[in-house]
Protein backbone atom coordinates (compact mmCIF):
# COMPACT_ATOMS: atom_id res chain seq x y z
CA UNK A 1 -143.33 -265.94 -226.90
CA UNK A 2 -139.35 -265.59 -225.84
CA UNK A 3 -139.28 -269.25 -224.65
CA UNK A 4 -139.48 -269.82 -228.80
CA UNK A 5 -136.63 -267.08 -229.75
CA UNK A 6 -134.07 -269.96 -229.97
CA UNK A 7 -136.08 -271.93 -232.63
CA UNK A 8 -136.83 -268.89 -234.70
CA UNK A 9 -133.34 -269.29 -237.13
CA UNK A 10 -134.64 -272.72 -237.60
CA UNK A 11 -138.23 -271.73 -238.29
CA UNK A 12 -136.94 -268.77 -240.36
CA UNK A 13 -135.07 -271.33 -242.37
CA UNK A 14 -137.83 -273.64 -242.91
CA UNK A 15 -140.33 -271.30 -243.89
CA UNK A 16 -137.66 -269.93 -246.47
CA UNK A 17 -136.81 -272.96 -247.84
CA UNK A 18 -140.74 -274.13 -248.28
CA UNK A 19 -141.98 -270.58 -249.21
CA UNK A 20 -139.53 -268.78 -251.10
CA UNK A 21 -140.53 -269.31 -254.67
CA UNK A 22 -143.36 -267.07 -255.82
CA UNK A 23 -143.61 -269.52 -258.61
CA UNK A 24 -144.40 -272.01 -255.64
CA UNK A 25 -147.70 -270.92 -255.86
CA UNK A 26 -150.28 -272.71 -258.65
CA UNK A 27 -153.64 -272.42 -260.27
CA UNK A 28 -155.20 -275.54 -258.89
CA UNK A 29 -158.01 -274.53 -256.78
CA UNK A 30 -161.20 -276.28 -254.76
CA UNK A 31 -158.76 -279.26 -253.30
CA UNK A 32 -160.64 -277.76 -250.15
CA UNK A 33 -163.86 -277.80 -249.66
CA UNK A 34 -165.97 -274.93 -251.29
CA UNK A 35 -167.86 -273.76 -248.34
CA UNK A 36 -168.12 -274.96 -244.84
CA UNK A 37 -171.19 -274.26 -241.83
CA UNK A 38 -169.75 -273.77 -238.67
CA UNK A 39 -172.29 -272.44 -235.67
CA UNK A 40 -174.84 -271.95 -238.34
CA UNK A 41 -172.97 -269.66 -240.29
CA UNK A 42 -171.85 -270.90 -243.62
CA UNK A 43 -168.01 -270.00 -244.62
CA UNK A 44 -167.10 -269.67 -248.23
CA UNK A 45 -163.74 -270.26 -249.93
CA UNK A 46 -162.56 -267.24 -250.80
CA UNK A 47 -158.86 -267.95 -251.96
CA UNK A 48 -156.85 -271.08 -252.50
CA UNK A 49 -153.68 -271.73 -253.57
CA UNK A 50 -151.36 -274.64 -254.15
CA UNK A 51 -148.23 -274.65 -251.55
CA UNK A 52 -144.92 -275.91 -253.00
CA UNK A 53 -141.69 -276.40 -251.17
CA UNK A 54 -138.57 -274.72 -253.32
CA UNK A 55 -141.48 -274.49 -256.28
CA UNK A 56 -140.95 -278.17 -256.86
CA UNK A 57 -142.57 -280.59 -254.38
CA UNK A 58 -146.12 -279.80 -253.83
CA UNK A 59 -146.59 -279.75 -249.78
CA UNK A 60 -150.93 -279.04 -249.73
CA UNK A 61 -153.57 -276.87 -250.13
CA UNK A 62 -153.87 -273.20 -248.37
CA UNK A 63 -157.31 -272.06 -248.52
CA UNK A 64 -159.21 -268.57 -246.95
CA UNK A 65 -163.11 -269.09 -246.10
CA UNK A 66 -165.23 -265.94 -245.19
CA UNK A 67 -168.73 -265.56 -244.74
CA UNK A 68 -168.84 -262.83 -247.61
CA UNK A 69 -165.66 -262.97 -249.81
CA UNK A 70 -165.77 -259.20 -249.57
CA UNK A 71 -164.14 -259.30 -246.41
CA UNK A 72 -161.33 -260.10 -247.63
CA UNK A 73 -159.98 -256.73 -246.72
CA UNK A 74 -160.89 -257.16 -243.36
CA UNK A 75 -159.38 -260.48 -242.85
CA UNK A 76 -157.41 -259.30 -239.89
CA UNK A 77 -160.44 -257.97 -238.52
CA UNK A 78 -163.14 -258.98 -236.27
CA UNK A 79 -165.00 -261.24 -238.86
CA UNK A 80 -165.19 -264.82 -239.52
CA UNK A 81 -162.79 -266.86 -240.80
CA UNK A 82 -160.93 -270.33 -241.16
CA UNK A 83 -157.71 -270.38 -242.76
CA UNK A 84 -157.19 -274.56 -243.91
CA UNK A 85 -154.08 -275.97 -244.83
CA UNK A 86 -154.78 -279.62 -246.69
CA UNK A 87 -151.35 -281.74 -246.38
CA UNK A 88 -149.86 -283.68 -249.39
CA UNK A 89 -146.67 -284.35 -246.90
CA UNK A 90 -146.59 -284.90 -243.59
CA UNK A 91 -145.84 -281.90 -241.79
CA UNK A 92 -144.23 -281.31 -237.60
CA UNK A 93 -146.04 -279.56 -235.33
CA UNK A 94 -143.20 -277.73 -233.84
CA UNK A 95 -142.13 -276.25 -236.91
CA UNK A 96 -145.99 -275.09 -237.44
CA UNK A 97 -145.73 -273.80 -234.50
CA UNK A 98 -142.33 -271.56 -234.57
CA UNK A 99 -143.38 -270.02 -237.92
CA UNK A 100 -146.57 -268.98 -236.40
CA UNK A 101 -144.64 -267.89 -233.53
CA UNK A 102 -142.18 -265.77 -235.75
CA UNK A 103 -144.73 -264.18 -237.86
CA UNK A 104 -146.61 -263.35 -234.20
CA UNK A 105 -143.40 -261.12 -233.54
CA UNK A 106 -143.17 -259.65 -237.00
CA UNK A 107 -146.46 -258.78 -237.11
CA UNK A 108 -147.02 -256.97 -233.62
CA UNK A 109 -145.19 -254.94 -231.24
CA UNK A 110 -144.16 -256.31 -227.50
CA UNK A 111 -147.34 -254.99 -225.91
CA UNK A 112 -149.67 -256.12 -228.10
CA UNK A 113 -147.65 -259.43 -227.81
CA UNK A 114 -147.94 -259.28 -224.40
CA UNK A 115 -151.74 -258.62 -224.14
CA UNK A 116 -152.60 -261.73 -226.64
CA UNK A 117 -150.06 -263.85 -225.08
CA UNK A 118 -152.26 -266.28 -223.35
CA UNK A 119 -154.45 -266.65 -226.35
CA UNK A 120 -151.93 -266.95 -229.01
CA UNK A 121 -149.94 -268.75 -227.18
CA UNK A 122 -153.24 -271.46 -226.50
CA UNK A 123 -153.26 -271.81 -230.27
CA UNK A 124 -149.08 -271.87 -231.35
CA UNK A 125 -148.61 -274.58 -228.31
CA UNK A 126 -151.37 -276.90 -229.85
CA UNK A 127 -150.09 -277.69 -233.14
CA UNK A 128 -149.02 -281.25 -233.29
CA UNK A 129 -147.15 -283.50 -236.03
CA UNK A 130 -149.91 -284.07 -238.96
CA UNK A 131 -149.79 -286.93 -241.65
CA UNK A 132 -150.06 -286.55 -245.34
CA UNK A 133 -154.04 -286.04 -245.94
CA UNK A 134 -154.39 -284.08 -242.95
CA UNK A 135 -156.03 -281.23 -242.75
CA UNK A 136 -154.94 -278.16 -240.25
CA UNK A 137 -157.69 -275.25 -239.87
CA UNK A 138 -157.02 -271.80 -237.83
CA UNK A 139 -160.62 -270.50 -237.60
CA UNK A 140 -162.01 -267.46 -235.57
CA UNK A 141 -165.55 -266.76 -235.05
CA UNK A 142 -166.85 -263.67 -233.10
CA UNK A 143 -167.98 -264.64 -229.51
CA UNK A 144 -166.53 -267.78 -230.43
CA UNK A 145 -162.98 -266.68 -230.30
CA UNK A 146 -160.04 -268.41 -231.65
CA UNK A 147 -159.83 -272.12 -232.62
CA UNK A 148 -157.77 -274.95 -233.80
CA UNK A 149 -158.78 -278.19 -235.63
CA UNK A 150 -156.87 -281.17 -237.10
CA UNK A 151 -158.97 -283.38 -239.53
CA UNK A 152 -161.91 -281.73 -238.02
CA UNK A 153 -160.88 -282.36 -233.99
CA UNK A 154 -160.68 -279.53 -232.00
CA UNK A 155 -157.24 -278.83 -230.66
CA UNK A 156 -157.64 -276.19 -229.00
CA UNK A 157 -160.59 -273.64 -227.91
CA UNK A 158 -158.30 -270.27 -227.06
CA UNK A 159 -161.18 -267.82 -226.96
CA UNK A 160 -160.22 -264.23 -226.53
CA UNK A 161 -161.99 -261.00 -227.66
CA UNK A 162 -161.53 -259.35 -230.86
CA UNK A 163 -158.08 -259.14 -230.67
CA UNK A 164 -157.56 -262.87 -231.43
CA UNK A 165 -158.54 -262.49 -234.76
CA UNK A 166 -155.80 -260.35 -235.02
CA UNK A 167 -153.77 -264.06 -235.38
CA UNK A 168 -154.42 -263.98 -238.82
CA UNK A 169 -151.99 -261.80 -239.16
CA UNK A 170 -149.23 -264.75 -239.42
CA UNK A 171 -150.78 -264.93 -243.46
CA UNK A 172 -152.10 -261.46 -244.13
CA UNK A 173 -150.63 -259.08 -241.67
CA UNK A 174 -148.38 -256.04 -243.04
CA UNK A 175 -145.68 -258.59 -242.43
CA UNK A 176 -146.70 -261.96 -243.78
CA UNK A 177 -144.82 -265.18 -243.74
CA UNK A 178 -145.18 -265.31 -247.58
CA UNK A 179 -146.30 -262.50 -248.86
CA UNK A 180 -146.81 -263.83 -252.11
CA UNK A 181 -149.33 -266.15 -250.44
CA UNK A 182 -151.45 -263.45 -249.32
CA UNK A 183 -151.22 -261.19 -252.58
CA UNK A 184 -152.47 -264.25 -254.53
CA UNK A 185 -155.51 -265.13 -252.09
CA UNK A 186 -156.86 -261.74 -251.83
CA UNK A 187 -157.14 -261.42 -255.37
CA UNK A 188 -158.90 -264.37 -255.78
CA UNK A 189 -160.98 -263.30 -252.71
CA UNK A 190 -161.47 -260.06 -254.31
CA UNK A 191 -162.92 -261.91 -257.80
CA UNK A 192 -165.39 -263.16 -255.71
CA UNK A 193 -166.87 -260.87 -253.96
C-alpha cells in the first residue's frame, strides 16, 4: 500500500469533491438490478442510493446486495456480498483505485494492512478506466474469496480467507469514505430485513 501514499492528497481530493454533500445522496432506487444469483446463491439489493458529485451532477448508482438484508450489520463480516456501482459518467481506474487504497489505511492498522496486502492489493491494482453505463461490482463470497467485475467480466479473482471481506470496509468500516453513504444504505438495508 505505500507505493500509493503519493496519490492519496489527490484521491483525498477527489473523493471530497464527488462525496462531500450529504444532500448528494437521492431517493431513486432499483437503477440496479433487484437481486442477482451468483454460485447458486441469490443476492438481494439491500440498499441503493443515487451518487452525485458536489450534489449536482449525478455520477451512478451505489447499490449493497446480501443474501438476507439482515446482514446488513454484518456487512464487514464473513457473509456474502457485492457492492455495484452503475456509472452515469465515465469514471478512471486509478482514481478508483487510490480511494480504495486510502480508505484501506483508514480503516485498518499496519499489520492488518500488512497481512491482507496481497489480496487487497489483487483487487485495488485491477480497477481500470470504465465508460458511462458501466457497471463496477466488489463482491465477496465465502470460499470464494474476493472478486472484481466490470460489466459482468471478471477482473480479478483475489481469493483470501475471511479476512478479505474485511475490504468492505472502504464503504462501511468505522471509517468510511462517505459516511453518509453507508448511514443511508443500512437503513434501507435495515427496512428490509
Amino acid at each position: 500500500m505505500n507505493k500509493r501514499h503519493s496519490f492519496r492528497l489527490s484521491g483525498l481530493i477527489f473523493a471530497a469533491i464527488l462525496f462531500s454533500n450529504t444532500s448528494a445522496w437521492s431517493q431513486e432506487s432499483n437503477r440496479l438490478e433487484p437481486s442477482l444469483s451468483i454460485e447458486g446463491r441469490t443476492l438481494k439489493l439491500c440498499g441503493e442510493v443515487t451518487l452525485r458529485a458536489l450534489g449536482l451532477f449525478k455520477f451512478g448508482y451505489g447499490g449493497l446486495y446480501l443474501a438476507d438484508c439482515n446482514d446488513y450489520t454484518r456487512v464487514t463480516g464473513n457473509v456474502a456480498k457485492q457492492w455495484s456501482v452503475l456509472l452515469t459518467r465515465n469514471a478512471k481506474g486509478s482514481k478508483l483505485s487510490d480511494i480504495a487504497d486510502e480508505a484501506l489505511e483508514d480503516n485498518f492498522n499496519e499489520q492488518q494492512l500488512a497481512a491482507l496486502d496481497s489480496t487487497f492489493s489483487c483487487i485495488t491494482d485491477a480497477y481500470r478506466d470504465a465508460a458511462k453505463g458501466s457497471q463496477v461490482d466488489v463482491r465477496y463470497i465465502p470460499g470464494t474469496g474476493l472478486q472484481l467485475l466490470q460489466d459482468q467480466e471478471l477482473l480479478a479473482d483475489c481469493g483470501g480467507g475471511a479476512g478479505a471481506a474485511e475490504y468492505f470496509r472502504i464503504w462501511f468500516g468505522e471509517k468510511p469514505f462517505n459516511k453518509s453513504l453507508k448511514k443511508r444504505i443500512l437503513e434501507q438495508a435495515s427496512t428490509r430485513s
